[in-house]
N, C-alpha and C. Protein backbone atom coordinates (compact mmCIF):
# COMPACT_ATOMS: atom_id res chain seq x y z
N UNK A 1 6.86 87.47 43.72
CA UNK A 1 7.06 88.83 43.28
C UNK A 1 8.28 88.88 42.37
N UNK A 2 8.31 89.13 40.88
CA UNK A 2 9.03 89.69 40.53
C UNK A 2 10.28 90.50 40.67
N UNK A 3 11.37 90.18 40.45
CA UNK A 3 12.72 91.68 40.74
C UNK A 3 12.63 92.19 40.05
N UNK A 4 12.86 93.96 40.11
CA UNK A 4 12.95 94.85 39.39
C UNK A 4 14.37 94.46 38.68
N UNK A 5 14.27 94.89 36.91
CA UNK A 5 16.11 95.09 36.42
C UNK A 5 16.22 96.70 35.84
N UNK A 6 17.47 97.07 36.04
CA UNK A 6 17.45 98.23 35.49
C UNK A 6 18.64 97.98 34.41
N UNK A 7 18.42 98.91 33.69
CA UNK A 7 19.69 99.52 32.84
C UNK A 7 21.00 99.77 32.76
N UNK A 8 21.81 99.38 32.35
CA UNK A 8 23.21 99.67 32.39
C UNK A 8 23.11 101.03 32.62
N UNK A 9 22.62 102.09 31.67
CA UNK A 9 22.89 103.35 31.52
C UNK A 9 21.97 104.11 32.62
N UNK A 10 20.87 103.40 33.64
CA UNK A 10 20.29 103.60 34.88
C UNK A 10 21.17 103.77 35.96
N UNK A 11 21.19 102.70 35.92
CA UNK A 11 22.39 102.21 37.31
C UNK A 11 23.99 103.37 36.75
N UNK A 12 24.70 103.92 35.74
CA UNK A 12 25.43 104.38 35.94
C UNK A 12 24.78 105.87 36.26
N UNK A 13 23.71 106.26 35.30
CA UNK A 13 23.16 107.19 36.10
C UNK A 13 23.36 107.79 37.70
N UNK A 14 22.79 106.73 38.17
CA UNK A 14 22.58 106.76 39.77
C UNK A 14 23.68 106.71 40.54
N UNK A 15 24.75 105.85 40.09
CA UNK A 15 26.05 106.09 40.51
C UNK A 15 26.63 107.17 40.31
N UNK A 16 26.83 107.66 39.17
CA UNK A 16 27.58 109.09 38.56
C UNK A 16 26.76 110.12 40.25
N UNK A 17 25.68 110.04 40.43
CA UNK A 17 24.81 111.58 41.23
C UNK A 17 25.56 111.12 42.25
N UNK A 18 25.18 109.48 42.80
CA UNK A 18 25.95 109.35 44.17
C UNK A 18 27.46 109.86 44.49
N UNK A 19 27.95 109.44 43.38
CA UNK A 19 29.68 110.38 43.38
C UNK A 19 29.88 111.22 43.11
N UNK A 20 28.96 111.57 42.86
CA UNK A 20 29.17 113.53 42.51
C UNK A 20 29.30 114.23 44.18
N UNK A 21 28.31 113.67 45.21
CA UNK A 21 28.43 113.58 46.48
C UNK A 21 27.31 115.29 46.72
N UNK A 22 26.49 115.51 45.89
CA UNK A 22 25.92 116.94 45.95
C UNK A 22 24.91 116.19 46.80
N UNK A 23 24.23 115.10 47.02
CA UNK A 23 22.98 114.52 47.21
C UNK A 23 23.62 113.24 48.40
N UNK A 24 22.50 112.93 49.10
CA UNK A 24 22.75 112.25 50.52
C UNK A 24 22.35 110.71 49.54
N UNK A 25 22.25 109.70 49.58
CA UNK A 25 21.80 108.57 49.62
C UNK A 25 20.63 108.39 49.59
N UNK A 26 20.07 108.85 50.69
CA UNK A 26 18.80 108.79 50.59
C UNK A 26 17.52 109.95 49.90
N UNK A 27 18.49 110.68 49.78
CA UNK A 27 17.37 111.76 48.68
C UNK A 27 18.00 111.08 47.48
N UNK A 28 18.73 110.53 46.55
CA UNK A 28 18.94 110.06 45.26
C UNK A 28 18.21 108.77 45.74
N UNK A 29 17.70 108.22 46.86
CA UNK A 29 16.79 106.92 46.65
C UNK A 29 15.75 107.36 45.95
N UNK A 30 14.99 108.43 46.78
CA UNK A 30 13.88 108.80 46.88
C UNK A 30 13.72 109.43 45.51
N UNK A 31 14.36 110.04 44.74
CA UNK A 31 14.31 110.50 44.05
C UNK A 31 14.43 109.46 42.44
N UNK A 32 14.98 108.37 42.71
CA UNK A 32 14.82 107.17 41.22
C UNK A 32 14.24 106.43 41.94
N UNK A 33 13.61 106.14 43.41
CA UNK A 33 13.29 105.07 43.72
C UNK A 33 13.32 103.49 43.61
N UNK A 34 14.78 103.89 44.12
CA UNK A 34 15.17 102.43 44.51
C UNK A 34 16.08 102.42 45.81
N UNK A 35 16.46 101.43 46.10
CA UNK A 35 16.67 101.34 47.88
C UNK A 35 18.23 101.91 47.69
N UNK A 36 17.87 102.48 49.32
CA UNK A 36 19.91 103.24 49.25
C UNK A 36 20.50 101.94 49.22
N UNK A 37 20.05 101.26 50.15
CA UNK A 37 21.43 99.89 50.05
C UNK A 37 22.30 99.60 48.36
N UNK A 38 21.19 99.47 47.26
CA UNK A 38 21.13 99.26 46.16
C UNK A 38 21.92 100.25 45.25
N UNK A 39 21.96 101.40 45.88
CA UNK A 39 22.99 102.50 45.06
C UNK A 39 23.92 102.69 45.81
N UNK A 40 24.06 102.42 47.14
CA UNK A 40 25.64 101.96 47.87
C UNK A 40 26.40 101.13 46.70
N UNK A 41 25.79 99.97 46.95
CA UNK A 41 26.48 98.88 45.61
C UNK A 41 26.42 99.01 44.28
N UNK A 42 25.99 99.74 43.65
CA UNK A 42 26.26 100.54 42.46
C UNK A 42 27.18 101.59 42.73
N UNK A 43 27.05 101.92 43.47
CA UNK A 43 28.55 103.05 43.29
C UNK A 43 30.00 102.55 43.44
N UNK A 44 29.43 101.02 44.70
CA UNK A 44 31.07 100.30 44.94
C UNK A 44 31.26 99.53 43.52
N UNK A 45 30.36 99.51 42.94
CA UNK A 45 30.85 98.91 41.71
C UNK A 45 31.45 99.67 40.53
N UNK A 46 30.94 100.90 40.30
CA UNK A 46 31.30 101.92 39.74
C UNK A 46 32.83 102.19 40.26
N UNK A 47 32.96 102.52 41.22
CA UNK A 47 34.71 102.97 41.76
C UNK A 47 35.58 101.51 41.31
N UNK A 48 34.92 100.32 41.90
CA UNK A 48 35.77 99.13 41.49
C UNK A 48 36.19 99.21 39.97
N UNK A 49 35.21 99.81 39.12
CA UNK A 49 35.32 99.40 37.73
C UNK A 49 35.84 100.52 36.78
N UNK A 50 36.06 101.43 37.61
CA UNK A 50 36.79 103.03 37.21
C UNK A 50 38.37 102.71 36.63
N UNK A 51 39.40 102.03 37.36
CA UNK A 51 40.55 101.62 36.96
C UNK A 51 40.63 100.79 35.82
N UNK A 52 39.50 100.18 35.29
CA UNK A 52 39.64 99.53 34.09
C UNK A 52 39.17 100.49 32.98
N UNK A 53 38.26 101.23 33.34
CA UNK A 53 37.91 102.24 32.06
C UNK A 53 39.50 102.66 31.60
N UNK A 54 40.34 103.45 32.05
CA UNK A 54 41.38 103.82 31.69
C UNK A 54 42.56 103.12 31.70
N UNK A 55 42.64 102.15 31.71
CA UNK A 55 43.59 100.72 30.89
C UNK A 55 43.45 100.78 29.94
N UNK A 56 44.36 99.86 29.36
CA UNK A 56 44.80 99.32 27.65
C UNK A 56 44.20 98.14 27.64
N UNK A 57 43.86 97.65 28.97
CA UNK A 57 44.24 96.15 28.92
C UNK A 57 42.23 95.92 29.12
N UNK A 58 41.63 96.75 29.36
CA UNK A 58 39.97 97.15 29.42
C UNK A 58 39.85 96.83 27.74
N UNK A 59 39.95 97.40 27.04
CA UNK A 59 39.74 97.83 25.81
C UNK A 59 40.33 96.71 24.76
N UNK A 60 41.55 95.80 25.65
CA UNK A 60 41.64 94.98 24.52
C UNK A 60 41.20 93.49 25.18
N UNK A 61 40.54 93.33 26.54
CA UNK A 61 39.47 92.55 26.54
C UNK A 61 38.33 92.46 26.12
N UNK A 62 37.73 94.16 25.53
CA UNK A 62 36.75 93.88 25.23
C UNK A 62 36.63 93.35 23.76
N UNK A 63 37.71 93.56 23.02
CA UNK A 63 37.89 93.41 22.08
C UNK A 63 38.07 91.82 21.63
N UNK A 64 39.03 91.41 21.98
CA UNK A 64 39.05 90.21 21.99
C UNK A 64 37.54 89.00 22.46
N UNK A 65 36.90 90.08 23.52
CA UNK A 65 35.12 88.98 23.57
C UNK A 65 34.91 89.15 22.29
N UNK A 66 34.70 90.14 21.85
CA UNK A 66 33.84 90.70 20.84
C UNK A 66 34.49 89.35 19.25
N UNK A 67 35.89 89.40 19.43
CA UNK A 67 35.99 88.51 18.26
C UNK A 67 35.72 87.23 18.94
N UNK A 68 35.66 86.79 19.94
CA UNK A 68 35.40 85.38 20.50
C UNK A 68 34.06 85.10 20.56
N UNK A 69 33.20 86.26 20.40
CA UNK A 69 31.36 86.16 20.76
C UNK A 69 31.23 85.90 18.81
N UNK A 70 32.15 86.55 18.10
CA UNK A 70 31.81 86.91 16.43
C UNK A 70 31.88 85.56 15.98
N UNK A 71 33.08 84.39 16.43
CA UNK A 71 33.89 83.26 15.89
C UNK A 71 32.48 82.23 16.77
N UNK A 72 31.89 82.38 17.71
CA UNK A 72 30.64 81.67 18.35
C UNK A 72 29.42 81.24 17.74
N UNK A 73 28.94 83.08 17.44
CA UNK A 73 27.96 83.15 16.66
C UNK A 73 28.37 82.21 14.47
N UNK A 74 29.34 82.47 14.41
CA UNK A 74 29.90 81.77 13.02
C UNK A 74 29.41 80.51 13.15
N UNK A 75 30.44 80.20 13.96
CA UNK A 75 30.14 78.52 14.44
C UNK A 75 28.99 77.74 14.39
N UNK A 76 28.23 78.86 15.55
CA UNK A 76 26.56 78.31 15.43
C UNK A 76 25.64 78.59 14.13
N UNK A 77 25.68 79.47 13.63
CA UNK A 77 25.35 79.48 12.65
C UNK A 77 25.44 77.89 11.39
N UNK A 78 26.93 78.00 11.27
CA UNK A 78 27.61 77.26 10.51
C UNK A 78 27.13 75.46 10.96
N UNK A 79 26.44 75.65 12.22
CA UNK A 79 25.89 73.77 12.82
C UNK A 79 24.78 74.15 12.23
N UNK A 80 24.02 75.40 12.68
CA UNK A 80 22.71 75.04 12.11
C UNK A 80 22.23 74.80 10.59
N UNK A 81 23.23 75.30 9.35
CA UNK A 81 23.18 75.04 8.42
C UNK A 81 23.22 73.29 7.85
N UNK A 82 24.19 72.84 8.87
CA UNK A 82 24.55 71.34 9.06
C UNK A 82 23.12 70.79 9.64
N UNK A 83 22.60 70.86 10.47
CA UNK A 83 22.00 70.39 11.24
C UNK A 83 20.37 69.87 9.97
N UNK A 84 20.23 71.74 9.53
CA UNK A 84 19.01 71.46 8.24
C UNK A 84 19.44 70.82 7.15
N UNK A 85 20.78 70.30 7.18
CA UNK A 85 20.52 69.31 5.52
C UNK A 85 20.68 68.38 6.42
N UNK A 86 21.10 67.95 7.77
CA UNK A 86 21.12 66.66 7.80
C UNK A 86 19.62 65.98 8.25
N UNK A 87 18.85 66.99 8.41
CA UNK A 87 17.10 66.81 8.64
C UNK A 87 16.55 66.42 6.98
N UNK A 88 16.90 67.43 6.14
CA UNK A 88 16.45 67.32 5.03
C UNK A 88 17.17 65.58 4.33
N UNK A 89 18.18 65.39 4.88
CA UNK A 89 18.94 64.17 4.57
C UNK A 89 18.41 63.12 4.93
N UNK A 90 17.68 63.35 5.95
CA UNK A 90 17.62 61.73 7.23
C UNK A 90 15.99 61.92 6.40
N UNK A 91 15.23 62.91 6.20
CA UNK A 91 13.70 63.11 5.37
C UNK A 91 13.69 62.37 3.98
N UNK A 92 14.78 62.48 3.29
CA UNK A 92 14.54 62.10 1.49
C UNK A 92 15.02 60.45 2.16
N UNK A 93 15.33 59.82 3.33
CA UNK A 93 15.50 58.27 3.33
C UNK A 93 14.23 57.58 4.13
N UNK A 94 13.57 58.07 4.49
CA UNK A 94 12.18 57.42 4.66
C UNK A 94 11.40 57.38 3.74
C-alpha cells in the first residue's frame, strides 16, 4: 500500500485549525481526513518551527541554501557540458 504525501501548504493548513484550538482533534481529523495522531505531529512541528519564523538567523539560512543549491546546480550543469564534449571527444577517435 502506498503512503499518502501531503502538501507543505496542507499540513500547515491543518496545523494553523489545530492551534487555533476552536476544533477538537478529532473533528479536524474527520474533517481533512487524516489520522489525529498525524495532526498532533504537525502541530508539534509547527510550534517547534514557530521560533525560527521570527529570527534573523531563519532567513539568512535560507538564504545562504538558496546560494549553495544556485553554486550546485552551476556546477552540475558546468560537468555536464564537460562530460558531452568529452563523449563527442572519445566518438571523433574511433
Amino acid at each position: 500500500m502506498k503512503r499518502k504525501t501531503y502538501s507543505a501548504d496542507f499540513k500547515a493548513k491543518v496545523a494553523v485549525d489545530a492551534l487555533s484550538g476552536l476544533k477538537k482533534i478529532a473533528e479536524i481529523a474527520a474533517e481533512y481526513g487524516v489520522h489525529p495522531n498525524q495532526i498532533t505531529e504537525w502541530k508539534k512541528q509547527a510550534i517547534e518551527g514557530l521560533p525560527e519564523v521570527f529570527s534573523r538567523k531563519g532567513k539568512k539560512a535560507y538564504q545562504e541554501e538558496a546560494a549553495l543549491r544556485d553554486r550546485l546546480y552551476q556546477q552540475i550543469g558546468q560537468l555536464q557540458v564537460e562530460v558531452e564534449w568529452l563523449r563527442k571527444k572519445v566518438g571523433q577517435v574511433k
